[in-house]
Protein backbone atom coordinates (compact mmCIF):
# COMPACT_ATOMS: atom_id res chain seq x y z
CA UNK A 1 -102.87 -107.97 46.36
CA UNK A 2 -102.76 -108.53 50.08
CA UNK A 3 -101.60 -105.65 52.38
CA UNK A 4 -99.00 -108.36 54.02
CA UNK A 5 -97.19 -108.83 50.38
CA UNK A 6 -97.51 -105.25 49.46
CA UNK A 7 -95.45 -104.39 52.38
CA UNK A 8 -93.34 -106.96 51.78
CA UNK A 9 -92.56 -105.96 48.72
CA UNK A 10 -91.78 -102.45 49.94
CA UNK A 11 -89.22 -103.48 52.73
CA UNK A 12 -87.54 -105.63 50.57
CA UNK A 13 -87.26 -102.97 47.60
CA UNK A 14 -86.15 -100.14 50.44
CA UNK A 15 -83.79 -102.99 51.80
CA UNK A 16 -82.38 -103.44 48.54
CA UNK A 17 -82.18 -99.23 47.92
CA UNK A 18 -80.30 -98.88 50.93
CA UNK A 19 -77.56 -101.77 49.82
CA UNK A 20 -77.19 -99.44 46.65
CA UNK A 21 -77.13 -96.15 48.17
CA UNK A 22 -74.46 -97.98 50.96
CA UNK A 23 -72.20 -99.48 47.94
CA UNK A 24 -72.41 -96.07 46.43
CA UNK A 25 -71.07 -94.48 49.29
CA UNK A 26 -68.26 -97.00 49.22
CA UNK A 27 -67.68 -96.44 45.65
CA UNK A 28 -67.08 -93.15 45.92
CA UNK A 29 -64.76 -92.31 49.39
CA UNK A 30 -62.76 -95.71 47.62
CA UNK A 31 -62.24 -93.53 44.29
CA UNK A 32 -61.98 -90.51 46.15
CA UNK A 33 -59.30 -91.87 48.36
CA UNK A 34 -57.80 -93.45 45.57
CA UNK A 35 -57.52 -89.89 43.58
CA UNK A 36 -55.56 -88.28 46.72
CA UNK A 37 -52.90 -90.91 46.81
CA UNK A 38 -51.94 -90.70 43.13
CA UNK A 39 -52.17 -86.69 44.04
CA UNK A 40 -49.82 -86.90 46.79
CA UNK A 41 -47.72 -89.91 45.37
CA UNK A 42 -47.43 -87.82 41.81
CA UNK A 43 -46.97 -84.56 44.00
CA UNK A 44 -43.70 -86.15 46.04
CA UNK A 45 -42.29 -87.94 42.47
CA UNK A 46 -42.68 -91.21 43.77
CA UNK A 47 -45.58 -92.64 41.28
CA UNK A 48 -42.81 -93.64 38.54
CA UNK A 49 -40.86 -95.23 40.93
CA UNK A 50 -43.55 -96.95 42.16
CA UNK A 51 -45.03 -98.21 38.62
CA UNK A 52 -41.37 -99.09 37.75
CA UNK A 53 -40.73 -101.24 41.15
CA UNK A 54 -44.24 -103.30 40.69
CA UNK A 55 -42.91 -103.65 36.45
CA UNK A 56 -39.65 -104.85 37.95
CA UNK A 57 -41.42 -107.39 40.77
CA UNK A 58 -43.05 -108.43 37.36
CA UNK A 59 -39.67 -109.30 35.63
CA UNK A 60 -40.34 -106.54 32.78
CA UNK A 61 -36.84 -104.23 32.10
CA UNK A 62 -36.60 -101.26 33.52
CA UNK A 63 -34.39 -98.09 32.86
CA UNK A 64 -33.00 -96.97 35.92
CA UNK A 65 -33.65 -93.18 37.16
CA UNK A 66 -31.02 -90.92 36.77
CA UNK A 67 -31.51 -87.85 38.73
CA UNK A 68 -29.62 -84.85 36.60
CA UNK A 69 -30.10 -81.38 36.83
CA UNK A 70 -32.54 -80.07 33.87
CA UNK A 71 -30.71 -78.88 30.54
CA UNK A 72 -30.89 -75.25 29.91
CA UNK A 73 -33.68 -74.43 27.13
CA UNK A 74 -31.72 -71.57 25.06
CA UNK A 75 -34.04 -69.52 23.73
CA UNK A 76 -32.69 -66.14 24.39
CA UNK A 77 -33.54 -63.75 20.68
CA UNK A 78 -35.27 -66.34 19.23
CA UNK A 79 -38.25 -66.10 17.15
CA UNK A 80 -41.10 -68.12 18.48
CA UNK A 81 -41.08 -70.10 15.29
CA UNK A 82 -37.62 -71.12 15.58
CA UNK A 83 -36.40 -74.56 16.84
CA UNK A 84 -35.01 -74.82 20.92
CA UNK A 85 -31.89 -76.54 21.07
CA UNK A 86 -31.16 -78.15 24.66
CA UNK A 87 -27.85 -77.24 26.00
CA UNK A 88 -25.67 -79.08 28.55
CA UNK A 89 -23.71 -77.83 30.69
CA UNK A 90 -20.60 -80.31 31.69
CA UNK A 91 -18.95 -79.42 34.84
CA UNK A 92 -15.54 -81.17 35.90
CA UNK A 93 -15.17 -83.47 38.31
């Protein structure tokens, strides 16, 4: 084979390698950007919301967030075996 298609060979296979290696780059700060959002979204509490607001721009039902303070776990003497039972407290007003 001529020297002149041998090294055009070469440029266009190093051409091509540095397209991958550039996409693959890309590919990766993308995903990596796209794993510290859903960190910091999940982090703050706002990923639900956010699935449930692009459901409802979809027209699918929703249940709407209720923010409540936890229930008390009582598990005060218990055996680890035994079942938890959730209390609630109800406070007036």
């Amino acid at each position: 084979m001529p020297l002149l298609a041998r090294l055009l060979q070469f440029s266009i296979l190093a051409l091509v390698l540095a397209v991958v290696a550039f996409l693959a780059i890309v590919m990766a700060a993308f995903a990596a950007t796209a794993l510290l959002a859903a960190f910091i979204l999940h982090k703050l509490g706002w990923d639900r919301r956010l699935v449930a607001y692009l459901m409802r721009k979809q027209g699918v039902h929703v249940a709407t967030f209720r923010f409540q303070e936890k229930p008390e776990v009582d598990d005060m003497d218990a055996p680890i075996e035994a079942r938890w039972t959730m209390v609630e407290e109800r406070r007036p007003g």
